[in-house]
Protein backbone atom coordinates (compact mmCIF):
# COMPACT_ATOMS: atom_id res chain seq x y z
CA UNK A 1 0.00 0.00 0.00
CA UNK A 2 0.85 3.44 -0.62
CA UNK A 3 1.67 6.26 1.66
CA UNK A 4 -1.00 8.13 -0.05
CA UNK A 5 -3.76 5.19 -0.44
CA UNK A 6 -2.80 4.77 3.18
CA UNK A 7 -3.27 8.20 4.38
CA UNK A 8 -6.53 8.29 2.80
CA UNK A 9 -7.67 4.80 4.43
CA UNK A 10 -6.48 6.06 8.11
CA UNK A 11 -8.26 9.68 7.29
CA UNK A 12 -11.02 8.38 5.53
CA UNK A 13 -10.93 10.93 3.17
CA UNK A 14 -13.48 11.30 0.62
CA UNK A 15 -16.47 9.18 3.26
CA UNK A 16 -19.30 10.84 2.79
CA UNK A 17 -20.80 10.62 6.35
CA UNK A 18 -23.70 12.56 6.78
CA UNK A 19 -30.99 18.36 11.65
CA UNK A 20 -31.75 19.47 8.33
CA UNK A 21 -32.76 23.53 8.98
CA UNK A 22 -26.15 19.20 8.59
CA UNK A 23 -5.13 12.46 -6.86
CA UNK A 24 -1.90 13.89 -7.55
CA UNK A 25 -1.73 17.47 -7.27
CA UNK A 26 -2.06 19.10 -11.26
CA UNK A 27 -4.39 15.63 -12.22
CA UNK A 28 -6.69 16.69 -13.82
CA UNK A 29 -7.47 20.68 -12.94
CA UNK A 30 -10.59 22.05 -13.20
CA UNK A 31 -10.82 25.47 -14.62
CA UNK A 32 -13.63 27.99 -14.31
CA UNK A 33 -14.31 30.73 -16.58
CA UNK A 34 -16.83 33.38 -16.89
CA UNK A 35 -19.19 31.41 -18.61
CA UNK A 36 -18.60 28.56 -17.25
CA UNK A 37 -20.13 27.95 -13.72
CA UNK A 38 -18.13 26.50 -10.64
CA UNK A 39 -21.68 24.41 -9.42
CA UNK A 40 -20.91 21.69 -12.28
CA UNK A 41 -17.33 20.77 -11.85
CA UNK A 42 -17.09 17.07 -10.82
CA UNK A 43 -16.63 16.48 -7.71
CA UNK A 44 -13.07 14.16 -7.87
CA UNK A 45 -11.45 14.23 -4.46
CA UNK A 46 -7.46 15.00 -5.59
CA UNK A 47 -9.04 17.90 -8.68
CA UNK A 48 -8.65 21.66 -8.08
CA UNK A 49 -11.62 23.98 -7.50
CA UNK A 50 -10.43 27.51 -8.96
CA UNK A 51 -10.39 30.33 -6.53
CA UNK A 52 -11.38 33.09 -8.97
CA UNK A 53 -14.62 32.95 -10.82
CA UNK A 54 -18.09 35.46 -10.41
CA UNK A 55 -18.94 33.71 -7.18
CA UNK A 56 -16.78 32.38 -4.17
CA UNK A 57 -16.13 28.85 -4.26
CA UNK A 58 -17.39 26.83 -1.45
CA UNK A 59 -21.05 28.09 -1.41
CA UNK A 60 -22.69 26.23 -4.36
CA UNK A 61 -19.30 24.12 -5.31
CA UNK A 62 -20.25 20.58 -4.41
CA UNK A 63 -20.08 19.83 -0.84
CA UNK A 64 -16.81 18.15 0.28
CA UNK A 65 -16.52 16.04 3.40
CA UNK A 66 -14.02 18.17 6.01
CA UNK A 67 -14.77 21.49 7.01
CA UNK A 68 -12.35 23.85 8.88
CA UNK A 69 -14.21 27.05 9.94
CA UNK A 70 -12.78 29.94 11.77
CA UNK A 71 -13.51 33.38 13.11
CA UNK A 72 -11.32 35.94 13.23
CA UNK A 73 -10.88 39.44 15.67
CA UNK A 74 -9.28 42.13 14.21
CA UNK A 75 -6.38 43.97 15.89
CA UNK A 76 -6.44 47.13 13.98
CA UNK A 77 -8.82 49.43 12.63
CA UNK A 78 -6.98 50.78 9.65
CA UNK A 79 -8.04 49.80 6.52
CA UNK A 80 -5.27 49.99 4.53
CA UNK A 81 -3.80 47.04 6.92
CA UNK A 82 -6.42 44.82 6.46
CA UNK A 83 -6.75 45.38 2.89
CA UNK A 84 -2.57 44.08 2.92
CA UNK A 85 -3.77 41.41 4.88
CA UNK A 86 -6.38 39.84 2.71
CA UNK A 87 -4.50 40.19 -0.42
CA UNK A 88 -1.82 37.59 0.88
CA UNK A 89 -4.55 35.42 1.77
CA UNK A 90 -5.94 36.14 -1.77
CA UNK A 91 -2.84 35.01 -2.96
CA UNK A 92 -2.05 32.17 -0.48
CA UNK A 93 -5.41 30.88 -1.29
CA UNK A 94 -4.87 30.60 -5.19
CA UNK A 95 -1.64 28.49 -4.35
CA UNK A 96 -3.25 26.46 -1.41
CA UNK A 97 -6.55 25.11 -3.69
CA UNK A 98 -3.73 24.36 -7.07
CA UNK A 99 -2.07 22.13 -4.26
CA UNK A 100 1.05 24.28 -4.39
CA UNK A 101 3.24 25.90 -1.12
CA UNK A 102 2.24 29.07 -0.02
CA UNK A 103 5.08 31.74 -1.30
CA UNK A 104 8.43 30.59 -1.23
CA UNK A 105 7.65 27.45 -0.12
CA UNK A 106 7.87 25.03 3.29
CA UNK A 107 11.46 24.71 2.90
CA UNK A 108 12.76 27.89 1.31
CA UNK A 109 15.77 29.97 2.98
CA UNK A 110 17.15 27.72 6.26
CA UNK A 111 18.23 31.00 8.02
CA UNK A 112 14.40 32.62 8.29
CA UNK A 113 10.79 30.92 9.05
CA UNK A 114 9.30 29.19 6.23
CA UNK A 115 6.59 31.02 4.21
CA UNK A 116 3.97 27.75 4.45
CA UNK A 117 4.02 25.83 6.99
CA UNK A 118 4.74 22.38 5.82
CA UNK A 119 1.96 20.10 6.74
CA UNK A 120 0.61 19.55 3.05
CA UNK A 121 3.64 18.92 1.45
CA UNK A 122 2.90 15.98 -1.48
CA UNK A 123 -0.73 15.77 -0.61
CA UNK A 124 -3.45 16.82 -3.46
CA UNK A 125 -5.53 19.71 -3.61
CA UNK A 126 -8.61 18.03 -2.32
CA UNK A 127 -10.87 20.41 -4.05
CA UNK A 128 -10.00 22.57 -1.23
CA UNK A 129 -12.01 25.92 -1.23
CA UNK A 130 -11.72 29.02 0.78
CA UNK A 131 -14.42 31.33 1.48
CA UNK A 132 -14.37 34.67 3.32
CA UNK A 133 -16.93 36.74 5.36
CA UNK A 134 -17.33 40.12 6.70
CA UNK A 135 -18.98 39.89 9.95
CA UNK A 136 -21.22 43.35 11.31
CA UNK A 137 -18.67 44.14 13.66
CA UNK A 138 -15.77 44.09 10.76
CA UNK A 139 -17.70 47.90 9.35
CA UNK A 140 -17.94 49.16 13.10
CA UNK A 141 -14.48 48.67 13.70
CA UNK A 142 -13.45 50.01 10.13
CA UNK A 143 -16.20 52.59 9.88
CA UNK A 144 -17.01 51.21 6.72
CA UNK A 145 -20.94 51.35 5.51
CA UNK A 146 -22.49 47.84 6.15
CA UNK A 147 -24.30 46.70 3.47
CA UNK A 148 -28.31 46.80 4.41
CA UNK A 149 -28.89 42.80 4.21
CA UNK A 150 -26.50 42.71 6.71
CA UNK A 151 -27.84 42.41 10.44
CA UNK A 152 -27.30 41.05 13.96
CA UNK A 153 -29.41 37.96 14.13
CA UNK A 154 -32.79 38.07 16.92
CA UNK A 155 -32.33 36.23 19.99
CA UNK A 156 -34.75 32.89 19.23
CA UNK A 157 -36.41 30.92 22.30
CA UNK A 158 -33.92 28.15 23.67
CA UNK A 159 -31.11 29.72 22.51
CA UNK A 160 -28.01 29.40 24.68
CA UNK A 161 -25.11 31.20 22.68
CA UNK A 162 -21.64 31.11 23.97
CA UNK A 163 -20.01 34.48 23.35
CA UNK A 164 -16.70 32.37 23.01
CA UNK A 165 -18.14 30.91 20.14
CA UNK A 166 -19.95 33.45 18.41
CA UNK A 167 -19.58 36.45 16.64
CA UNK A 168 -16.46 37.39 14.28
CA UNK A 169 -15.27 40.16 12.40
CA UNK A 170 -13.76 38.14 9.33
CA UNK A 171 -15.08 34.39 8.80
CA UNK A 172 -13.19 31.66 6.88
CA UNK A 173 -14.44 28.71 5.53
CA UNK A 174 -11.89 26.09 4.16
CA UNK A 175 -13.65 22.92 2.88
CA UNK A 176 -12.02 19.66 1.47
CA UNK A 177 -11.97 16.24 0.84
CA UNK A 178 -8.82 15.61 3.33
CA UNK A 179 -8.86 17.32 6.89
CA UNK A 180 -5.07 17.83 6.52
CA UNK A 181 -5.85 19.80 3.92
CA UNK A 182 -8.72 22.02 5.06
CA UNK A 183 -6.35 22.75 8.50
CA UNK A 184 -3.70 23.58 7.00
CA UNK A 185 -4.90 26.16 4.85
CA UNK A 186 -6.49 28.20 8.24
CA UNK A 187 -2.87 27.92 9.98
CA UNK A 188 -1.33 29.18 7.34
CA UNK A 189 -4.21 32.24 7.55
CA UNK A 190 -3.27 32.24 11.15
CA UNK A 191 0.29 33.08 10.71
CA UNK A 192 -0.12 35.51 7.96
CA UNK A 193 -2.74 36.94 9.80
CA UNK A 194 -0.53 37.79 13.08
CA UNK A 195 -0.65 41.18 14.05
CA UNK A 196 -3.59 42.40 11.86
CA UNK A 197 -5.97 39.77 12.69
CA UNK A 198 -6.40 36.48 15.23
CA UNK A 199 -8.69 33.33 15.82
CA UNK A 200 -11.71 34.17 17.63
CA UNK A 201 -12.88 30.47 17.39
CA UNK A 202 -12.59 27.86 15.24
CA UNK A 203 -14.61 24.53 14.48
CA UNK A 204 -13.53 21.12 12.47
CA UNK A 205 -16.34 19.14 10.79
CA UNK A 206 -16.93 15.88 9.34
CA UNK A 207 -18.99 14.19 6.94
CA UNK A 208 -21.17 16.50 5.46
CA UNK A 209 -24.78 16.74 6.28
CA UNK A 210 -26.33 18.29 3.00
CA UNK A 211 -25.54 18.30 -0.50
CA UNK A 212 -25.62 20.18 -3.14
CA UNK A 213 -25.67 17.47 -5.53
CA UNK A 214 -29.05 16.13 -5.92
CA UNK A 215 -27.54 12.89 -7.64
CA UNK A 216 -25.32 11.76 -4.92
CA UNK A 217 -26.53 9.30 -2.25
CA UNK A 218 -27.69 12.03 0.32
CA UNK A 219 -26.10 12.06 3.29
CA UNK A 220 -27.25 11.77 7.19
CA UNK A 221 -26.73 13.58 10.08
CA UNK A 222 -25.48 12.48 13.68
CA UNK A 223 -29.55 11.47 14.45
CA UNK A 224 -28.84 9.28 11.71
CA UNK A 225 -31.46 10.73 9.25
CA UNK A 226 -30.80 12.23 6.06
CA UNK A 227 -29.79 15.83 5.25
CA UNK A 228 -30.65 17.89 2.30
CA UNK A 229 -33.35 15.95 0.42
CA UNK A 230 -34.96 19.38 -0.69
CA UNK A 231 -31.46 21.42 -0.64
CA UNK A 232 -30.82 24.02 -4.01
CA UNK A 233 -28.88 21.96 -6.28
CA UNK A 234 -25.62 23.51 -6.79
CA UNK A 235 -26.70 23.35 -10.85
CA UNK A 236 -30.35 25.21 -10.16
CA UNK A 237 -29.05 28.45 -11.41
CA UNK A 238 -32.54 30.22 -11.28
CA UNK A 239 -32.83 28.80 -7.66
CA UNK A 240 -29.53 30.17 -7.33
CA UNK A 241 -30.17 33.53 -8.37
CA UNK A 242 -33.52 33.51 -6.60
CA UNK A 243 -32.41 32.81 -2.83
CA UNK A 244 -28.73 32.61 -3.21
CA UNK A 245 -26.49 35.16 -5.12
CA UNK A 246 -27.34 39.47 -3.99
CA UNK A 247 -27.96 41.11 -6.70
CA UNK A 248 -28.38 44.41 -7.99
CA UNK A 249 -30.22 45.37 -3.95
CA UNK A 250 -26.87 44.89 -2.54
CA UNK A 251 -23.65 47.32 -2.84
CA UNK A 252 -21.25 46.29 -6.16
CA UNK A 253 -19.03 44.27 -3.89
CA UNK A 254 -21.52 42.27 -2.68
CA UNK A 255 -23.20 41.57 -6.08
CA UNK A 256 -22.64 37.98 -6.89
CA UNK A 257 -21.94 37.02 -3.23
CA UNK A 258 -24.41 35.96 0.00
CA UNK A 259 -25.18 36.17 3.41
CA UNK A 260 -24.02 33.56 5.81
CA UNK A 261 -25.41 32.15 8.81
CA UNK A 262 -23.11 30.07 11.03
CA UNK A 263 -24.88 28.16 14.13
CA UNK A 264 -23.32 25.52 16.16
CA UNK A 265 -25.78 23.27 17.46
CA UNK A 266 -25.28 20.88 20.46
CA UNK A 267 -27.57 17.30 20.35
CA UNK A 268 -27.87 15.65 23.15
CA UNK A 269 -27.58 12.02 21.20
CA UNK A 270 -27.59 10.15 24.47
CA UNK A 271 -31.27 10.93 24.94
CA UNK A 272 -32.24 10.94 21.58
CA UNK A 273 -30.78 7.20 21.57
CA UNK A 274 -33.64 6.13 24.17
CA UNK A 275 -36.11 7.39 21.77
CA UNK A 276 -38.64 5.16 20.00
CA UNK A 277 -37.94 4.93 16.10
CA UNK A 278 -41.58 5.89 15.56
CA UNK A 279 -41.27 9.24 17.65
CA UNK A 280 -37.71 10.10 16.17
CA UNK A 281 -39.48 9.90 12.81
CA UNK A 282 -42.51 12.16 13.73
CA UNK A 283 -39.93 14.34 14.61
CA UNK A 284 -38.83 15.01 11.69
CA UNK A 285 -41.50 13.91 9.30
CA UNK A 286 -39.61 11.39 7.63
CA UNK A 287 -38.67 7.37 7.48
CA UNK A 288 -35.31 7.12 9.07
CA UNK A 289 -33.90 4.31 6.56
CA UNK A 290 -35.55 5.66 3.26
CA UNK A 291 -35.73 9.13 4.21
CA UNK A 292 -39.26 9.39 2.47
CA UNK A 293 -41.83 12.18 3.69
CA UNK A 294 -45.01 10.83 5.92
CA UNK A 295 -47.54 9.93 2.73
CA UNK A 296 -44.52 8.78 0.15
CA UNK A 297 -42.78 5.67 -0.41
CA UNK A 298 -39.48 7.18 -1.42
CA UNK A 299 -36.94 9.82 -0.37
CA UNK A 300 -37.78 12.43 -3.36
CA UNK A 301 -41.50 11.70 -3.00
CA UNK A 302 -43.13 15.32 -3.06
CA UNK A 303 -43.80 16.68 0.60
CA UNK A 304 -47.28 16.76 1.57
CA UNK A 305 -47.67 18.61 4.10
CA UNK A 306 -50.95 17.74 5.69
CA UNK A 307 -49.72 14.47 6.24
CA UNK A 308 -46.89 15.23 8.58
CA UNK A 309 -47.30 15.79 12.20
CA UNK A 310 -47.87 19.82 12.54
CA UNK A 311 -44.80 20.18 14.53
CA UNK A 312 -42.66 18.08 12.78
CA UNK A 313 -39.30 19.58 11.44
CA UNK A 314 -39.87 19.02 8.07
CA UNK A 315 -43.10 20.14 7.77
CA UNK A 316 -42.69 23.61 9.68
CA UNK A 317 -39.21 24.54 7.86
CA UNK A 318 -40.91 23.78 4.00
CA UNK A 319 -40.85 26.81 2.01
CA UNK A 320 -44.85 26.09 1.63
CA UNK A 321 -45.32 26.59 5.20
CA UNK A 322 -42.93 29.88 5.44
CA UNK A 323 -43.97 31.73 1.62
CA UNK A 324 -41.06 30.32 0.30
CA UNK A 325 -38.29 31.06 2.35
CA UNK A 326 -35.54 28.79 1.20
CA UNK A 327 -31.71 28.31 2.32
CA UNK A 328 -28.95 26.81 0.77
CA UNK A 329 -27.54 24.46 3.64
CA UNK A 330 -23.66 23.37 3.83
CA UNK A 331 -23.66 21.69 7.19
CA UNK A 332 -21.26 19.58 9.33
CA UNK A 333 -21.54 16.93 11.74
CA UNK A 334 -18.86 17.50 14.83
CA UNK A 335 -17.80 15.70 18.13
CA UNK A 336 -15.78 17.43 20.28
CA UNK A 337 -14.69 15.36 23.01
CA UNK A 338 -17.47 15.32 25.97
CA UNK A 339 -19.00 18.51 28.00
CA UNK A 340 -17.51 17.26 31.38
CA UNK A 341 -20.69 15.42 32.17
CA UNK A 342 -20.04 11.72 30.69
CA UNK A 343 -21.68 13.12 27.19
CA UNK A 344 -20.33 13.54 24.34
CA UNK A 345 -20.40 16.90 22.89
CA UNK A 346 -21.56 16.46 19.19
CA UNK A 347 -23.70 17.97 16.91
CA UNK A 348 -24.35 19.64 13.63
CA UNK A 349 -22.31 22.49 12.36
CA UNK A 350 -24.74 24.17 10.15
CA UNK A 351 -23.99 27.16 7.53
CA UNK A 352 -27.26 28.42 5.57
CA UNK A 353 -26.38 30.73 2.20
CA UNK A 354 -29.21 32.97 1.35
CA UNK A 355 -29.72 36.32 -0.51
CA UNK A 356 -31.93 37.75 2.33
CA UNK A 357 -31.78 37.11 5.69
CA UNK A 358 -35.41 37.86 5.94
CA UNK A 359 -36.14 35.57 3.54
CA UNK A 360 -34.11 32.64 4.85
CA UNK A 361 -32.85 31.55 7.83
CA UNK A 362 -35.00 34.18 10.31
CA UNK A 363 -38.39 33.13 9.36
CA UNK A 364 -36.88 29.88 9.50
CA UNK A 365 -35.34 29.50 12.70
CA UNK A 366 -38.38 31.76 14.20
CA UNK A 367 -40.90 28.65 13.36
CA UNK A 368 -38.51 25.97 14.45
CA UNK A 369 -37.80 27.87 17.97
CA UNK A 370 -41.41 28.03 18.34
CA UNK A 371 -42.71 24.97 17.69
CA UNK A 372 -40.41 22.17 16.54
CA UNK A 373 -40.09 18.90 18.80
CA UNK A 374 -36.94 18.73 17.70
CA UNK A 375 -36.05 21.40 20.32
CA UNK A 376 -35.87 18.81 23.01
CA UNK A 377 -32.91 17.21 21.64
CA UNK A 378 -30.35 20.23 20.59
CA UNK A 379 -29.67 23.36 21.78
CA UNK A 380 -28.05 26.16 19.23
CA UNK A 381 -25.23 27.18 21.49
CA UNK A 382 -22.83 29.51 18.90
CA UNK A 383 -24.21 31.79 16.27
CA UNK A 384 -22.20 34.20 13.52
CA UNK A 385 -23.64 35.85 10.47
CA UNK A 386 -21.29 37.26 7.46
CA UNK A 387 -21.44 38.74 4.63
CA UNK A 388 -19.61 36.78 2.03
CA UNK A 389 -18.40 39.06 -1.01
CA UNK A 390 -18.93 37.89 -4.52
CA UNK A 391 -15.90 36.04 -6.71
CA UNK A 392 -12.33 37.42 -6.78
CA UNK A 393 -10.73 38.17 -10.06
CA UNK A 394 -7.25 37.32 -10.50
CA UNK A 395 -5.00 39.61 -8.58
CA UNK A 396 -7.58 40.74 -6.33
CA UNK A 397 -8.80 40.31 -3.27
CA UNK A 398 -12.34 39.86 -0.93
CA UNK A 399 -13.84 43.25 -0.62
CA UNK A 400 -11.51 45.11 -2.36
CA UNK A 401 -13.67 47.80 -3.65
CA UNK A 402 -15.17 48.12 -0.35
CA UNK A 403 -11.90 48.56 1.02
CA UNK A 404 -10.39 50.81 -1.56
């Protein structure tokens, strides 16, 4: 066996592992262009996902299985800092998803620290992507004009947010097929970072819990159902430009990008393990194994929803029930060692995309607090919302006519 074919067995790279509102490096490259959309490039583990394009990759690029997500404090409030500060990344993040060393390289000059850090030396790209957001506090601290989509999320019942893990002036999303991979591109953010900006908190995920590939085998979700049945397919581009992509409401910087919605959310599996199959699938509405709606036979049956219980999760976070509010969901399953209590601390990592916050996640999460039965089992304990420019052209940066 391989080192490589090894490494992947041990990491379990490319396992697709998976509530609902969770190759050698230059094989093969995938190339965007203008007219050529980033949703439909295959989704082989070792390829390259281009950083530059009209949107940011990692929102409607298909789903990979690590996540590496971190939130970052700034440490200055000039501008013109910052701006320095997220051009390296810009460029760091071009070499990082082509599989190449950051700068000069993990073993450049012996007499001075190395400009990447080392850790993903031979390993593919992993269709690593890297996606940025601007958090509300990023345009206090920089008196810059937040854009009007923009806003502090309500407090919703049952919520028990951890300032520790909440909040953020600059968010960072690195998603891949190998952990390695996804970590090592946020240290190497880290270090170029130091001085302008710092971790405010970070989380690792694991098998995804929604796709954005309708065709796939959908994936499930620590309560062991599926994830994502009814997600926007990352080729749907009307859906896409519906509930997705800001358009011409937004400021120019903004156009082609989306607002982000980060929520950690604790379940308590050890109870929801005593639970009766038939009440864990009133909960949500669905057959566990087949993932079909109450009424249908199969997984993609359409969702009636008179014939799921009225505070099931399914039925109370369909668009039909909420005038079509509709999220595009890129969610993580986590464990995270135990809470100190004999339980394991685990849950679902879940990041919603939307064009309006009004029109997405709010209404959303303001009918789920309320009523869902689901509430008994998890417990959204850290919170962010960002908004994520649209794509970088080549020798730019995010937000660099927002910046200028």
């Amino acid at each position: 066996m391989t080192d490589l074919s090894r490494r992947r067995l041990l990491t379990g790279a490319g396992l697709a592992v998976g509530g609902g509102a969770v190759v050698a490096a230059g094989a093969g490259l995938l190339r965007q262009t203008e007219h050529e959309p980033r949703s439909v490039l295959a989704a082989d583990s070792g390829q390259s996902i281009s950083f530059h394009g009209s949107h940011q990759a990692g929102i409607a690029t298909p789903v990979q299985d690590r996540l590496h997500f971190a939130a970052f404090d700034l440490s200055t409030d000039s501008k013109e800092d910052v701006a320095t500060m997220l051009k390296a990344w810009a460029a760091a993040a071009v070499q990082m998803t082509e599989a190449k060393e950051v700068g000069g390289g993990a073993t450049g000059a012996e007499l001075a620290p190395p400009d990447d850090t080392g850790e993903a030396i031979g390993l593919p790209a992993s269709r690593l992507t890297l996606t940025v957001g601007f958090g509300p506090s990023f345009f206090d601290k920089l008196k810059l004009p937040k854009p009007d989509g923009l806003k502090e999320l309500p407090h919703f019942p049952a919520d028990k947010l951890d300032p520790a893990r909440s909040g953020g002036d600059i968010c960072v999303q690195a998603c891949a097929d190998d952990p390695q991979v996804a970590v090592h591109a946020i240290r190497n953010l880290v270090r170029m970072g130091f001085g302008v900006a710092s971790i405010r908190w970070s989380q690792l995920g694991f098998g995804k819990t929604s796709s954005t590939t309708p065709d796939a085998q959908t994936p499930r979700n620590l309560m062991g159902f599926k994830d994502g049945t009814d997600n926007i397919a990352a080729t749907d581009e009307k859906k896409l430009d519906t509930h997705v992509w800001v358009g011409d409401e937004g400021p120019e910087w903004m156009r082609g990008g989306s607002y982000l919605v980060a929520r950690r959310i604790r379940m308590h599996v050890e109870t929801w393990d005593r639970t009766s199959l038939k009440e864990q699938e009133d909960i949500f509405g669905r057959t566990k194994r087949e993932g079909a709606p109450y009424g249908g036979t199969r997984e993609h049956d359409p969702v009636v929803l008179d014939k799921l219980p009225i505070d099931s999760h399914v039925r109370l976070a369909h668009p039909d029930s909420l005038s079509g509010a509709t999220i595009l969901r890129r969610g993580y399953s986590f464990t995270d060692g135990s809470d100190g209590l004999g339980r394991l601390d685990a849950g679902l990592f879940f990041l919603a995309y939307q064009r309006d916050l009004e029109k997405g996640f709010i209404p959303i999460q303001r009918a789920l607090a309320a009523k869902d039965t689901l509430n008994e089992y998890i417990q959204h304990v850290g919170s962010g919302v960002f908004a994520c420019p649209g794509g970088v052209s080549p020798g730019s940066f995010w937000g660099a006519a927002l910046l200028a």
